[in-house]
N, C-alpha and C. Protein backbone atom coordinates (compact mmCIF):
# COMPACT_ATOMS: atom_id res chain seq x y z
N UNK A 1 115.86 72.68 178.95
CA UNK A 1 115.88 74.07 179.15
C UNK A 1 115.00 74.78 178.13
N UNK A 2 113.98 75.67 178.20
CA UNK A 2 113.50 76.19 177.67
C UNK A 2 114.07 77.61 176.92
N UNK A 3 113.68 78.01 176.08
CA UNK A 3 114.16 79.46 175.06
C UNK A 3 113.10 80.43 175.85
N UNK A 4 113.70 81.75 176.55
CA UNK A 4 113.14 82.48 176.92
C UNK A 4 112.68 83.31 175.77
N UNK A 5 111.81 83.99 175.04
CA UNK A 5 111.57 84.67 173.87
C UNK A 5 111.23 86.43 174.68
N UNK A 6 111.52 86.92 174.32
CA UNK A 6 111.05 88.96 175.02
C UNK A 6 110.87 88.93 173.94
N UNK A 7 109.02 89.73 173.82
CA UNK A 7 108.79 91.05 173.21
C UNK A 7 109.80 92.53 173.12
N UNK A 8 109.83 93.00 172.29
CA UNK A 8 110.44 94.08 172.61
C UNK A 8 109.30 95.16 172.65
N UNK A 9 109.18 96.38 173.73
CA UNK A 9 108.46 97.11 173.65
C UNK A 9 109.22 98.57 173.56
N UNK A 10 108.74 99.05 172.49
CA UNK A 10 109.40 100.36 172.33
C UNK A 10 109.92 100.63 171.07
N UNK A 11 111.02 101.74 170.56
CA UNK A 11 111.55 101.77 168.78
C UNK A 11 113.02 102.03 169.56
N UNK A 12 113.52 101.44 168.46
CA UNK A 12 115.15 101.42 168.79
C UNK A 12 115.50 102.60 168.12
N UNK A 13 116.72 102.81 168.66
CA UNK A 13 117.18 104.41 168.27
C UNK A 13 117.42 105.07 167.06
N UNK A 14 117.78 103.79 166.20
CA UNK A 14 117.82 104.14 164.11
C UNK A 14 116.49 103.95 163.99
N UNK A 15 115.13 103.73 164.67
CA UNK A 15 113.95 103.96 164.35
C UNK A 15 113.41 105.39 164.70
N UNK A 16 113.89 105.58 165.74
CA UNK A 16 113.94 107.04 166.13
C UNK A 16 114.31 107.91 165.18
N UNK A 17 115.48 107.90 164.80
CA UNK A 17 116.03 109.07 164.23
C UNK A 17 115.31 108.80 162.57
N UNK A 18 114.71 107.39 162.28
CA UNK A 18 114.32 108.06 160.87
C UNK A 18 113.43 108.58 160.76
N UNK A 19 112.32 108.30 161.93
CA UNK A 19 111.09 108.91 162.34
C UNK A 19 111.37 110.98 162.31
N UNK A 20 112.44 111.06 163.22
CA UNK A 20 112.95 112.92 163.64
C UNK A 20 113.14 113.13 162.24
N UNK A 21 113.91 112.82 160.84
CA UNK A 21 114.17 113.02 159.96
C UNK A 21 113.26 113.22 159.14
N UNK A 22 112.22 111.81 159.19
CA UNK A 22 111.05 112.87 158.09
C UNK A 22 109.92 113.74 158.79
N UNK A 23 110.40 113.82 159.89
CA UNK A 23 109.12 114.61 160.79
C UNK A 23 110.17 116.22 160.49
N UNK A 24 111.42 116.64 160.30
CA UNK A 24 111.99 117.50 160.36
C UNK A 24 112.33 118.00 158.47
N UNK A 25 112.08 116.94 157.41
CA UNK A 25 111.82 117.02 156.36
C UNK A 25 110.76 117.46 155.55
N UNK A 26 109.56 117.16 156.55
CA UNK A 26 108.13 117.32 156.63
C UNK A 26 107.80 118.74 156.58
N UNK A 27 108.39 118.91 157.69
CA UNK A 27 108.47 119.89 158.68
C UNK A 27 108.70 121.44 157.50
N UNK A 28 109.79 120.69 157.22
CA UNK A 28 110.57 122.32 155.66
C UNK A 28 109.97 122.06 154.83
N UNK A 29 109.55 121.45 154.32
CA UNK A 29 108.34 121.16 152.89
C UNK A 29 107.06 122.40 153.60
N UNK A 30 106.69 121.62 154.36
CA UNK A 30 104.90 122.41 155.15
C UNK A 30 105.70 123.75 155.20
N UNK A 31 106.68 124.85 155.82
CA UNK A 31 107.38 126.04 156.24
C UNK A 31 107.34 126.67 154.93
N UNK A 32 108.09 126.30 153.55
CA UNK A 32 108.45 126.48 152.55
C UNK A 32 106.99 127.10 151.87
N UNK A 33 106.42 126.25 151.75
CA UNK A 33 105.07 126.37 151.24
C UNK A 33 103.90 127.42 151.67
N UNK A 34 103.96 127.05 153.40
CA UNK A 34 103.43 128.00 153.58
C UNK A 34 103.80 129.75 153.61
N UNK A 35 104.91 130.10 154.26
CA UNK A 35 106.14 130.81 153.57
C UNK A 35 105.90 131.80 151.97
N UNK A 36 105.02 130.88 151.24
CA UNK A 36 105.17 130.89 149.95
C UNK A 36 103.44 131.68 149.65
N UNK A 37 102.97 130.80 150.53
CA UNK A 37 101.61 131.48 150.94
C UNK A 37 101.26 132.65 151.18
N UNK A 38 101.91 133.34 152.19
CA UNK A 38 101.87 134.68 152.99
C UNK A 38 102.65 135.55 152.08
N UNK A 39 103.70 135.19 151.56
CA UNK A 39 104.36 136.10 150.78
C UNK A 39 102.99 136.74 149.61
N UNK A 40 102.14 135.60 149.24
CA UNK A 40 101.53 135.81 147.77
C UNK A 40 100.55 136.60 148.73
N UNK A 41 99.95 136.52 149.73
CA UNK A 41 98.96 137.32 150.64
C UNK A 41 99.00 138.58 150.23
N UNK A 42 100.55 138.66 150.54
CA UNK A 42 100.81 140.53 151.56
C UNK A 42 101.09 140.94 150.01
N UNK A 43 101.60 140.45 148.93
CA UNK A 43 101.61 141.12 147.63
C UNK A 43 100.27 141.49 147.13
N UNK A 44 99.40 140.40 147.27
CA UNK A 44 98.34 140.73 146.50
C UNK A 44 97.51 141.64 147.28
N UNK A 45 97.76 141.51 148.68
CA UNK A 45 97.07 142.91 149.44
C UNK A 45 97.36 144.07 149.25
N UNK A 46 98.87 144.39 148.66
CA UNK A 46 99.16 145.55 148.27
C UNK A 46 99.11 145.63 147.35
N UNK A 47 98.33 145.03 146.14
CA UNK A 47 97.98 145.38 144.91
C UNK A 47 96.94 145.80 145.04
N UNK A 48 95.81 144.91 145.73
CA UNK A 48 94.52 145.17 145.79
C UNK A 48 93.92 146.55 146.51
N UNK A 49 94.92 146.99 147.46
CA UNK A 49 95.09 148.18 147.84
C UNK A 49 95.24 149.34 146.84
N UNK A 50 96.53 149.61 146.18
CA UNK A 50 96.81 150.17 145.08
C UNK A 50 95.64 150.44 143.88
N UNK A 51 95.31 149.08 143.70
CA UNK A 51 93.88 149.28 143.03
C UNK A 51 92.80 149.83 142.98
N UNK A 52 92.61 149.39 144.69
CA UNK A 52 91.21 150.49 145.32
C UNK A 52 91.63 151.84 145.17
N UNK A 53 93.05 152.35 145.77
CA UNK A 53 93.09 153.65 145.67
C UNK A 53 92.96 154.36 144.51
N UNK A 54 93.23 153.51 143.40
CA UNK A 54 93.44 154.80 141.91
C UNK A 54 91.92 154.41 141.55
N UNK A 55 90.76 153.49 141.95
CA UNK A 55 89.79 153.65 141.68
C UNK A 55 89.17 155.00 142.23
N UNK A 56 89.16 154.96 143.39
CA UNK A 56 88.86 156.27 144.24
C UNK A 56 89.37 157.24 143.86
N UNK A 57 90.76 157.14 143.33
CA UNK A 57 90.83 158.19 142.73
C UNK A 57 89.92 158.75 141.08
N UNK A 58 90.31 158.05 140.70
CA UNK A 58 89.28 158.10 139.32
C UNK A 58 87.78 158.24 139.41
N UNK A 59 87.19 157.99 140.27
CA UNK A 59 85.64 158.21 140.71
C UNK A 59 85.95 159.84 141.27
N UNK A 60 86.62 160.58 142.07
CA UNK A 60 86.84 161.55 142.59
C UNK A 60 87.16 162.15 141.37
N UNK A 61 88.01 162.61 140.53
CA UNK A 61 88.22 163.29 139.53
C UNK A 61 87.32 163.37 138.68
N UNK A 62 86.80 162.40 138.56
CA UNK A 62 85.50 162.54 137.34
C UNK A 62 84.45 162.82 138.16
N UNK A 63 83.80 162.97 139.32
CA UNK A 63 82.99 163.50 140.16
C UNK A 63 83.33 165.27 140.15
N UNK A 64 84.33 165.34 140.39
CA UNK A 64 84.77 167.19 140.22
C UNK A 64 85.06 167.45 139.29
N UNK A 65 85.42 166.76 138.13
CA UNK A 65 85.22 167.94 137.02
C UNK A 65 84.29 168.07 136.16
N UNK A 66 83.40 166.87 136.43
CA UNK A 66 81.77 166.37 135.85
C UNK A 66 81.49 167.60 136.52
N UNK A 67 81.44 168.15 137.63
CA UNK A 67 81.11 168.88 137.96
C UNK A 67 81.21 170.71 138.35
N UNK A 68 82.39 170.62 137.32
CA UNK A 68 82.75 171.92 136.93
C UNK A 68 82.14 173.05 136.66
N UNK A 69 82.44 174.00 137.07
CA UNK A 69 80.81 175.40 136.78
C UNK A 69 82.15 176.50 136.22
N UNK A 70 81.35 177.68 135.69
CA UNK A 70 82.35 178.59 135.27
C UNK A 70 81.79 179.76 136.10
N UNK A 71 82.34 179.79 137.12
CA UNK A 71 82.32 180.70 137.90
C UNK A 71 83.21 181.46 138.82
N UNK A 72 83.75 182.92 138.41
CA UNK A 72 84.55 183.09 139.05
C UNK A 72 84.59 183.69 140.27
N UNK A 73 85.62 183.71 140.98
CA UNK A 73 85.50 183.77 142.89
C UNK A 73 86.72 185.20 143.19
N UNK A 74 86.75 184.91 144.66
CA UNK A 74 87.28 186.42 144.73
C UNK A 74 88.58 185.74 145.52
N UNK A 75 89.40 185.78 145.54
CA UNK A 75 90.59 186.19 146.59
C UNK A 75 90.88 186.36 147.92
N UNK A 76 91.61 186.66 149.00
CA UNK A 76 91.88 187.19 149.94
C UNK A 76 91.96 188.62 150.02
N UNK A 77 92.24 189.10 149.00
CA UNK A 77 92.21 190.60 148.68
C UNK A 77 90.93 190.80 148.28
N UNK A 78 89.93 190.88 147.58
CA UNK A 78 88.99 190.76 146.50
C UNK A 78 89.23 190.86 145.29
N UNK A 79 90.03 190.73 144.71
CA UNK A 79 90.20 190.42 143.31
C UNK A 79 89.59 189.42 142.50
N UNK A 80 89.01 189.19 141.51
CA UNK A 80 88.62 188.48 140.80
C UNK A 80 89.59 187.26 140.17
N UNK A 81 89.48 186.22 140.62
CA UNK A 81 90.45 185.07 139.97
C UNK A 81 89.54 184.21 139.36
N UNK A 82 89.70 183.71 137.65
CA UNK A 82 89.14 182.87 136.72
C UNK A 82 88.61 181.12 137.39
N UNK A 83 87.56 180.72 137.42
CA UNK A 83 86.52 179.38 137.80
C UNK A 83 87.71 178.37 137.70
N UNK A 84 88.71 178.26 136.52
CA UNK A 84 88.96 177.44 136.22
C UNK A 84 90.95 178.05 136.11
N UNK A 85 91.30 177.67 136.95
CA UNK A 85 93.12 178.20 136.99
C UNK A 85 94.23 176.87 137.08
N UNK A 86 95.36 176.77 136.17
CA UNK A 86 95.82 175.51 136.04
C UNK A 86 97.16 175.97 135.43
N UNK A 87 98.14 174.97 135.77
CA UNK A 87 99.28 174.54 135.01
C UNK A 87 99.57 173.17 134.84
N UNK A 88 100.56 173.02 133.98
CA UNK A 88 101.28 171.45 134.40
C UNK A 88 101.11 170.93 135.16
N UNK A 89 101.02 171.05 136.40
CA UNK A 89 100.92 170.13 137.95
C UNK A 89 100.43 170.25 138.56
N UNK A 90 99.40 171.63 138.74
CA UNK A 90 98.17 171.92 139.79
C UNK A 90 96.82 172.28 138.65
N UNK A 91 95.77 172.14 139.17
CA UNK A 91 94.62 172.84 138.81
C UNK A 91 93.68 173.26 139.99
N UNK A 92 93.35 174.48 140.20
CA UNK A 92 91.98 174.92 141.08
C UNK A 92 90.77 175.08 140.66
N UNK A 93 89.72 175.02 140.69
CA UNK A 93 88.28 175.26 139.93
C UNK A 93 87.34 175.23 141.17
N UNK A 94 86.27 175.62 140.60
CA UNK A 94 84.86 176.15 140.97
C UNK A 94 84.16 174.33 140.52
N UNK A 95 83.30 173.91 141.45
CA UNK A 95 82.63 172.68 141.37
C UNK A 95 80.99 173.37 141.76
N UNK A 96 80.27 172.66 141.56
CA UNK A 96 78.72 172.66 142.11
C UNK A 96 78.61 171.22 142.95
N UNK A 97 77.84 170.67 143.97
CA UNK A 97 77.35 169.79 143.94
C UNK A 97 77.68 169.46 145.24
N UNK A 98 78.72 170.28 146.10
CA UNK A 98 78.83 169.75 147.47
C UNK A 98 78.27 169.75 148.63
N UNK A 99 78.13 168.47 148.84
CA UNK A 99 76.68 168.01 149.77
C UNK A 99 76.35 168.82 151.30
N UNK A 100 74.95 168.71 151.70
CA UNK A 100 74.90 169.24 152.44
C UNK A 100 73.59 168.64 153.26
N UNK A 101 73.79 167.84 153.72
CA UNK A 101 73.01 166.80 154.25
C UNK A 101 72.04 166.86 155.62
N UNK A 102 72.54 167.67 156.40
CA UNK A 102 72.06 168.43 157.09
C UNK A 102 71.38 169.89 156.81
N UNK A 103 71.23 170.26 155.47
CA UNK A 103 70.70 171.26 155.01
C UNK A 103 70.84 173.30 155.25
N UNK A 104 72.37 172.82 155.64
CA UNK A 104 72.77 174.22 156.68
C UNK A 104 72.50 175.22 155.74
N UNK A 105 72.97 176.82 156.23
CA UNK A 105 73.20 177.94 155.53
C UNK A 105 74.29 178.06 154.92
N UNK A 106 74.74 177.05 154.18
CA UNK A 106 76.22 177.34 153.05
C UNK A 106 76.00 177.04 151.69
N UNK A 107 76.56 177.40 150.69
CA UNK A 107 76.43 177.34 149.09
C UNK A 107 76.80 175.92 148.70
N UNK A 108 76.04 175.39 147.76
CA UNK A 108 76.58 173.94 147.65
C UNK A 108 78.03 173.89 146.72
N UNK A 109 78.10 175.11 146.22
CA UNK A 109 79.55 175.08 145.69
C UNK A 109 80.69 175.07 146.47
N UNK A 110 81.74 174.54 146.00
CA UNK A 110 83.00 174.35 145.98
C UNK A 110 84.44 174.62 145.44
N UNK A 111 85.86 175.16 146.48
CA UNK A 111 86.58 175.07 145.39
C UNK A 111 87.56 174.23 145.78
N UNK A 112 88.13 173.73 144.69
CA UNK A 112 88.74 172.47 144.82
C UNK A 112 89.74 172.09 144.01
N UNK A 113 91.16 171.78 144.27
CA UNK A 113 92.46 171.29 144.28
C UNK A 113 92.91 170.33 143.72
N UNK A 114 93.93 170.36 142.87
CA UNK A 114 94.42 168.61 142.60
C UNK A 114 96.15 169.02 142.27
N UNK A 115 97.11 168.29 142.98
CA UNK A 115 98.29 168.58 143.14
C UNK A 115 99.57 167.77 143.35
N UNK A 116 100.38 167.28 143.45
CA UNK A 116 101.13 166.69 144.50
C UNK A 116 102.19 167.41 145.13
N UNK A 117 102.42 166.52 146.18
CA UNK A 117 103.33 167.35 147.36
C UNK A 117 103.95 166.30 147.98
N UNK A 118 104.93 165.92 148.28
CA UNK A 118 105.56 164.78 149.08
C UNK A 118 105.48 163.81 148.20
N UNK A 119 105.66 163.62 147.44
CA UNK A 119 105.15 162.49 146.36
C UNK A 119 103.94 161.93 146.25
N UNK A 120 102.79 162.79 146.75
CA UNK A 120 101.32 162.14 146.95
C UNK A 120 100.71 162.93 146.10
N UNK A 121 99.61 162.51 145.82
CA UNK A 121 98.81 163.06 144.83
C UNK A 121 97.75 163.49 145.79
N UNK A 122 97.73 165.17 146.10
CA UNK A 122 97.04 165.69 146.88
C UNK A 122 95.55 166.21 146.32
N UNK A 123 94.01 166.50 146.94
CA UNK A 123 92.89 166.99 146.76
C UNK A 123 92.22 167.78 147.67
N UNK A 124 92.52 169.21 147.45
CA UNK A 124 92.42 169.93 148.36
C UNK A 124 90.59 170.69 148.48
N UNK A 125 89.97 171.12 149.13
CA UNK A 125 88.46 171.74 149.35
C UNK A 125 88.41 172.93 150.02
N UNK A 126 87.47 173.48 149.50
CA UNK A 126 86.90 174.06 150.70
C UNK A 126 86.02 174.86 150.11
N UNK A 127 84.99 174.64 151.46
CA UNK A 127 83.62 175.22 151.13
C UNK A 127 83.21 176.29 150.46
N UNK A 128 83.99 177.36 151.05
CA UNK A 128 83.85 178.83 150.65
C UNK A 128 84.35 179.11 149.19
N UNK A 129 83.43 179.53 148.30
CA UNK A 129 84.13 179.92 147.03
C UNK A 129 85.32 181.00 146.81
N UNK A 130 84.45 181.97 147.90
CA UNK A 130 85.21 182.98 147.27
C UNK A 130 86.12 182.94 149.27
N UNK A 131 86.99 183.38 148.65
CA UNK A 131 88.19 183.02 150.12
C UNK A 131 87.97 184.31 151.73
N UNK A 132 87.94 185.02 151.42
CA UNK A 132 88.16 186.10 152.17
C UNK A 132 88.95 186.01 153.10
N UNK A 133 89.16 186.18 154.37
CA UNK A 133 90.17 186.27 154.97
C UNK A 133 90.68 185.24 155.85
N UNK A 134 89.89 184.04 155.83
CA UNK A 134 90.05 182.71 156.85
C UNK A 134 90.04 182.22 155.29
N UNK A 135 90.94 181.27 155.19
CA UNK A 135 90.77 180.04 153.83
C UNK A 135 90.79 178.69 155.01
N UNK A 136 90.00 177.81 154.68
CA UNK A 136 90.12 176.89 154.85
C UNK A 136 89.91 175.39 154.51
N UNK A 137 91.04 175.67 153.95
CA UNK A 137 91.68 174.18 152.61
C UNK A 137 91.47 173.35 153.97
N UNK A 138 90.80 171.87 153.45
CA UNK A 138 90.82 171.03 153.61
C UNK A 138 91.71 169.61 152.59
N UNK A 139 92.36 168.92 153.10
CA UNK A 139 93.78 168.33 152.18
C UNK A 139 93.27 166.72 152.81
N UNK A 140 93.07 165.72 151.51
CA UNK A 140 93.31 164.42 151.63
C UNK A 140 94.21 164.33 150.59
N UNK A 141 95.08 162.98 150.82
CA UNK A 141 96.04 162.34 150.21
C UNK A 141 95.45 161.17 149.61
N UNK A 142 95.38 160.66 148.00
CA UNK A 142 94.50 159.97 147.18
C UNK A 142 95.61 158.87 146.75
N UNK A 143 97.14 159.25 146.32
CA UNK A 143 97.95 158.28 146.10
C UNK A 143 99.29 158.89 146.42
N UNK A 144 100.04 157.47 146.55
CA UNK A 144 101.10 157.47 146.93
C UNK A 144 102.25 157.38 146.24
N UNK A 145 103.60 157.59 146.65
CA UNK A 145 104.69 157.03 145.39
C UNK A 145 104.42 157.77 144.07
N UNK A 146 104.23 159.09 143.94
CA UNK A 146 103.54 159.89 143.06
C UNK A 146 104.95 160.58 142.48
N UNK A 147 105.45 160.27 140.80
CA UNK A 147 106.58 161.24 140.43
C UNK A 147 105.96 162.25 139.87
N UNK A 148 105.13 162.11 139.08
CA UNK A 148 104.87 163.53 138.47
C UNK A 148 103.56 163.64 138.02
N UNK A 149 103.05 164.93 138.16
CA UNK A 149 101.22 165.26 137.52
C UNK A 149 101.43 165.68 136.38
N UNK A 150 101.65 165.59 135.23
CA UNK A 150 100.79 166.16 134.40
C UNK A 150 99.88 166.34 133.77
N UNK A 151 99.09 167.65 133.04
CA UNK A 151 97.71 168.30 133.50
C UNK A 151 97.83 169.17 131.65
N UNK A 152 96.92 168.75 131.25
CA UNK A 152 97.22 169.03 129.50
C UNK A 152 95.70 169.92 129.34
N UNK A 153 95.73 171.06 128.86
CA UNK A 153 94.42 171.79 128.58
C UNK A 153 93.82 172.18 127.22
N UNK A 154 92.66 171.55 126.69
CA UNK A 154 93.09 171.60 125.10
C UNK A 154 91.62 171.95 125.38
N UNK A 155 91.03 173.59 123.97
CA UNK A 155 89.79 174.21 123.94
C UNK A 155 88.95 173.72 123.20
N UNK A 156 87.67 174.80 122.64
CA UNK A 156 87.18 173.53 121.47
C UNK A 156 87.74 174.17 120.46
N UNK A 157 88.35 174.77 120.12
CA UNK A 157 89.37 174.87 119.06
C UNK A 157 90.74 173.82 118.60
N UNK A 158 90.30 172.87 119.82
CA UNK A 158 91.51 172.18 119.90
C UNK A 158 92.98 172.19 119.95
N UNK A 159 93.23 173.21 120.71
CA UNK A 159 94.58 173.88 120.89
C UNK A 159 95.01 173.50 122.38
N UNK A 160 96.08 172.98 122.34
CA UNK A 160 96.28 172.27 123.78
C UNK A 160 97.35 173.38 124.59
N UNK A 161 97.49 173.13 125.82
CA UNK A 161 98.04 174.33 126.77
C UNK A 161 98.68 173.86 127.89
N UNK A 162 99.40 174.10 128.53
CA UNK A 162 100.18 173.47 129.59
C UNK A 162 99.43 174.52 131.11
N UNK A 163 98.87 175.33 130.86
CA UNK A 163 97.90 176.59 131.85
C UNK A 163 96.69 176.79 131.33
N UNK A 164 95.88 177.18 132.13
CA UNK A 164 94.77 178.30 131.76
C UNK A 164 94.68 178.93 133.09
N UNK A 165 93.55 179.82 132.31
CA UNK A 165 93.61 180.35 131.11
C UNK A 165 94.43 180.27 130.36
N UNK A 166 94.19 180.75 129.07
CA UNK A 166 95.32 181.11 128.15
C UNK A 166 94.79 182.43 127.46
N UNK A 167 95.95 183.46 127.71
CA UNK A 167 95.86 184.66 128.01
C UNK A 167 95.25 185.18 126.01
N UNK A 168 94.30 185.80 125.97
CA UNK A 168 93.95 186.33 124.44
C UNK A 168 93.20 185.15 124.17
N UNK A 169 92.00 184.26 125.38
CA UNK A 169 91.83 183.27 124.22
C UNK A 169 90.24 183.30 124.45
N UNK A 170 89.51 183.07 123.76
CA UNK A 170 87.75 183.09 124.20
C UNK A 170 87.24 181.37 123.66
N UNK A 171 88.06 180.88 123.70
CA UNK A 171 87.34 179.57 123.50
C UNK A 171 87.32 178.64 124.83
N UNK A 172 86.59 178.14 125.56
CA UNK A 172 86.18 177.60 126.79
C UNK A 172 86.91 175.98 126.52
N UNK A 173 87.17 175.27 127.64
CA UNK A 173 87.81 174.73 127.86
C UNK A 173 87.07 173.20 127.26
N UNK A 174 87.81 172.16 126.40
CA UNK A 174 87.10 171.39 125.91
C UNK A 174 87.44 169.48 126.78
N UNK A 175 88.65 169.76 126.93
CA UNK A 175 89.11 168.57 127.09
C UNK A 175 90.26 168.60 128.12
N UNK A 176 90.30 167.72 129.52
CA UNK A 176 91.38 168.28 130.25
C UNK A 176 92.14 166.91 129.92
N UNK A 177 93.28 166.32 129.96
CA UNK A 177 94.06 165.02 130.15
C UNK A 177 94.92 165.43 130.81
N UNK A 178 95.10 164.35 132.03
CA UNK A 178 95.16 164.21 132.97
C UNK A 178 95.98 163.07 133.56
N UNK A 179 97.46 163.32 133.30
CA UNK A 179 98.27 161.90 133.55
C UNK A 179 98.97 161.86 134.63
N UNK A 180 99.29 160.73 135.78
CA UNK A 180 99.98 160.35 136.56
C UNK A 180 100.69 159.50 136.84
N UNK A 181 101.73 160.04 136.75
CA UNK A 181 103.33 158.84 136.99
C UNK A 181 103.60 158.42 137.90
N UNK A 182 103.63 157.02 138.31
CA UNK A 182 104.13 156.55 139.81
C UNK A 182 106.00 156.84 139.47
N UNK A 183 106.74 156.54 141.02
CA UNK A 183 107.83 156.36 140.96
C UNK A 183 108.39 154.93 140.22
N UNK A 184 107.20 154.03 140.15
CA UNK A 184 107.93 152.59 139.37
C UNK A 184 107.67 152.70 137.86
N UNK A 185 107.26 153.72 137.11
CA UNK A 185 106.99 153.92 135.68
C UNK A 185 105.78 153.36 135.39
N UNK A 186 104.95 153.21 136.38
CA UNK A 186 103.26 153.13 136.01
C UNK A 186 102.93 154.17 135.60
N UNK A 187 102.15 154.51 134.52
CA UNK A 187 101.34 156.09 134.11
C UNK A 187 99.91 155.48 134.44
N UNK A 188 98.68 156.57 135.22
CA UNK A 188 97.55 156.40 134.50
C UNK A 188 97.03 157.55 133.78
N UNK A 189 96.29 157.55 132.66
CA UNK A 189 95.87 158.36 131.97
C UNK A 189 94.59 159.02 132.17
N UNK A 190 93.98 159.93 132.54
CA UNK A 190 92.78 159.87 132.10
C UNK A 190 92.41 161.30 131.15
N UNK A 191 91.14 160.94 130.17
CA UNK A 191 90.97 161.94 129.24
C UNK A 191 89.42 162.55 129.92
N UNK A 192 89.00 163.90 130.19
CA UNK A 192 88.56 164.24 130.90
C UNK A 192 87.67 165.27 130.36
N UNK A 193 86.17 165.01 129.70
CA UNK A 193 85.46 166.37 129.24
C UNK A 193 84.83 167.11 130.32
N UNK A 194 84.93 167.96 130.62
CA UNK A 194 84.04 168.62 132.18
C UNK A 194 82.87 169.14 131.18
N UNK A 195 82.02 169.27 132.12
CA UNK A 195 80.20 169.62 131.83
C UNK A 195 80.29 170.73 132.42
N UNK A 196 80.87 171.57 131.80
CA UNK A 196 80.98 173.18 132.53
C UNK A 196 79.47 173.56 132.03
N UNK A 197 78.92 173.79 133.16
CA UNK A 197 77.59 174.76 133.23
C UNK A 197 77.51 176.41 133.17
């Protein structure tokens, strides 16, 4: 009588399952990791975001007050209101320099805003210096998550001010600083000489 011998073709079922086990072990290692990946993505995109914006912002601020003129404008009424008007948390001023690329019939000056409102750090325009009876503020939003502006005014006498003017004073404005508080206790600082013409 001969010994019949079979191949076996195929994996038996404890070959199976150790196979599902590290294919399902595998499986949470590769998830985990990558997981770990996307998380570091979307953070660093919202840093890199954050970043760009307070650059833009900082190129914008030092673009308008580099460009500061002392010139004063009129009102809705006509009254005479000072180039340069400010407290703690807002400032308005008189700028030179706004473009005109198409070469129309308007003044290249400007007046122009810095504020917050909603927790944003607002920059307000508009063409017309002097206001008369249509104003029309133009409003972008520069940052976000914004607790507080403060806006420091010091002359060349070196006397610092929380406003200006400052009422009885003839010394012109030397140095603005210029700080902003996020809601997470980030400050940025900036120290700010304007080239008042």
């Amino acid at each position: 009588m001969a010994l019949k011998i079979t191949l076996q073709k195929g994996m038996t079922l404890l070959e199976l399952l150790v196979a599902m086990t590290l294919m399902v072990i595998i499986s949470a290692i590769a998830y985990a990791s990558l997981n770990g990946l996307i998380d570091a993505k979307i953070h660093t995109d919202v840093v890199a975001n954050k970043l760009r914006q307070e650059l833009l912002t900082s190129q914008q601020l030092t673009k308008d007050f580099n460009a500061m003129i002392q010139r004063d404008t009129k009102d809705a009424f006509g009254e005479t209101r000072a180039s340069i008007i400010g407290n703690y948390s807002t400032i308005e001023f008189t700028r030179n320099g706004h473009g005109n690329p198409l070469n129309q019939m308007y003044s290249d000056l400007q007046r122009v805003q810095w504020f917050i409102q909603d927790k944003q750090l607002i920059r307000g325009s508009q063409s017309f210096i002097d206001e008369g009876s249509f104003s029309n503020w133009q409003y972008r939003s520069y940052l976000d998550d914004i607790d507080e502006l403060n806006i420091s005014y010091i002359n060349n006498l070196g006397v610092e001010s929380r406003r200006w003017p400052v009422e009885n004073a003839n010394s012109p404005l030397k140095l603005l600083q210029f700080s902003i508080a996020y809601l997470d206790g980030v400050t940025l600082k900036y120290d700010i000489r304007p080239l008042l013409l």
